[in-house]
Protein backbone atom coordinates (compact mmCIF):
# COMPACT_ATOMS: atom_id res chain seq x y z
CA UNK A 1 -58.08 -87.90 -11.31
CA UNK A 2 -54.88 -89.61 -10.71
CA UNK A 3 -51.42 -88.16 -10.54
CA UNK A 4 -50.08 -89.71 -14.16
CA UNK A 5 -53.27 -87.48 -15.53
CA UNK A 6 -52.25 -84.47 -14.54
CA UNK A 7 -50.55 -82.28 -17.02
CA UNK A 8 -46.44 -81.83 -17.45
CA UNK A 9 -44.61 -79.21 -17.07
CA UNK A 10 -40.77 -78.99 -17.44
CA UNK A 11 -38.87 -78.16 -13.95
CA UNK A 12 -35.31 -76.90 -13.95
CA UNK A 13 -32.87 -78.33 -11.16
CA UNK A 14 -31.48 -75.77 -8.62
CA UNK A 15 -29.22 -78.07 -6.75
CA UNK A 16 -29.66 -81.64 -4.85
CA UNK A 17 -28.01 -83.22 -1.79
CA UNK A 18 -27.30 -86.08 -0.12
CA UNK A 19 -27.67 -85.96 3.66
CA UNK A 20 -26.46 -88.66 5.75
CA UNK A 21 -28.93 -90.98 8.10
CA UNK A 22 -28.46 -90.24 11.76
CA UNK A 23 -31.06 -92.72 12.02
CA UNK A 24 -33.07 -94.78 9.36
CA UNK A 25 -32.60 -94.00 5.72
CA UNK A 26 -29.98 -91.84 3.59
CA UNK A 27 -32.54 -89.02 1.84
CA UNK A 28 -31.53 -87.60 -0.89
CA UNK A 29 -33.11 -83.97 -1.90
CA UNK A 30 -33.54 -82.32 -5.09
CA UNK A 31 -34.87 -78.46 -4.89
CA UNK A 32 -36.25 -76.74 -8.44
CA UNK A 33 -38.64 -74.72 -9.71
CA UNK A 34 -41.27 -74.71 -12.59
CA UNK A 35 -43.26 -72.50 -14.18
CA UNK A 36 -47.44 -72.74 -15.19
CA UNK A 37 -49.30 -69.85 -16.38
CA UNK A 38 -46.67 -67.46 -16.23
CA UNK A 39 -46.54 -68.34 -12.13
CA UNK A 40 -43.08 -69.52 -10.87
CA UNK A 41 -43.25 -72.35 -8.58
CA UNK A 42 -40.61 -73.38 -6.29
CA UNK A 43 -40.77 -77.59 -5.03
CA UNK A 44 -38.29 -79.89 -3.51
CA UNK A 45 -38.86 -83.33 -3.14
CA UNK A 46 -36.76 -86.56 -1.00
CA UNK A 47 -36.12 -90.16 -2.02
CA UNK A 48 -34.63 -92.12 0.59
CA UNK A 49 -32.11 -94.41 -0.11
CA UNK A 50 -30.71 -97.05 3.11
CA UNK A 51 -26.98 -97.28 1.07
CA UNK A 52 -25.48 -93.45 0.91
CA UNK A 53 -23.38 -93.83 -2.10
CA UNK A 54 -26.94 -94.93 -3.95
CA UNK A 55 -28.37 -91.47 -2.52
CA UNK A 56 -25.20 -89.85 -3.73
CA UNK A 57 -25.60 -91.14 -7.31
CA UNK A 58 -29.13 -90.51 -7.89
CA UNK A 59 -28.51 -86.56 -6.52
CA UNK A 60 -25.27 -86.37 -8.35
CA UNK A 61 -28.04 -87.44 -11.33
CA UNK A 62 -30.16 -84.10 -10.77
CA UNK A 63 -27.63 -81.65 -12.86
CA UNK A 64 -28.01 -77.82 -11.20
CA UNK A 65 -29.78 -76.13 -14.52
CA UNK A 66 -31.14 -79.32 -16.16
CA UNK A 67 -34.36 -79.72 -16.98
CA UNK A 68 -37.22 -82.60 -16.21
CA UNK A 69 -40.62 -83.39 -16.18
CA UNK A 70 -43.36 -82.97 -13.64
CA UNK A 71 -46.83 -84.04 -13.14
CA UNK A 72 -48.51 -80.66 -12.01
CA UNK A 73 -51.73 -80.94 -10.21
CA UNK A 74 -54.42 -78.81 -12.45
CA UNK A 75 -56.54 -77.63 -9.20
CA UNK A 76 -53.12 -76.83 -7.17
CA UNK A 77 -50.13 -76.03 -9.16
CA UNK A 78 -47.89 -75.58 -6.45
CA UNK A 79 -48.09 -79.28 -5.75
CA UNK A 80 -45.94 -82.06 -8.40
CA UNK A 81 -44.97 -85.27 -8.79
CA UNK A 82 -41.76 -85.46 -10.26
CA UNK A 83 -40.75 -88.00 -12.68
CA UNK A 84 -36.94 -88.71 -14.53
């Protein structure tokens, strides 16, 4: 079973950054948590961006409190695949 199977599950935003690249890419971060089954799940994932004003926009994107969707995986819900 593939990813884009698994079930969804809305995730709330708890913040995202922008670090800058002391070598290679700019990586943008976005922390949040989720909840399945009445079990609360916390998940962060990284993007990496080579321009930091693109990693800056796409964290600035990730609003603390606002909700998206996530691709849970139905054997191991504390691993998703986030998707906006």
């Amino acid at each position: 079973m593939h990813s884009r199977d698994w079930p969804v599950a809305q995730a709330m935003v708890l913040s995202a950054e922008c670090s800058p690249a002391g070598f290679g890419c700019t990586v943008a971060t976005v922390y949040y948590e989720y909840i399945v089954d009445g079990q609360e799940y916390g998940a962060a994932f990284e993007k990496p961006f080579i321009v930091q004003e693109s990693g800056e926009r796409f964290a600035g994107s990730f609003v603390k409190g606002a909700d998206f969707a996530v691709r849970v995986n139905p054997w191991d819900p504390s691993v998703t695949v986030p998707f906006k």
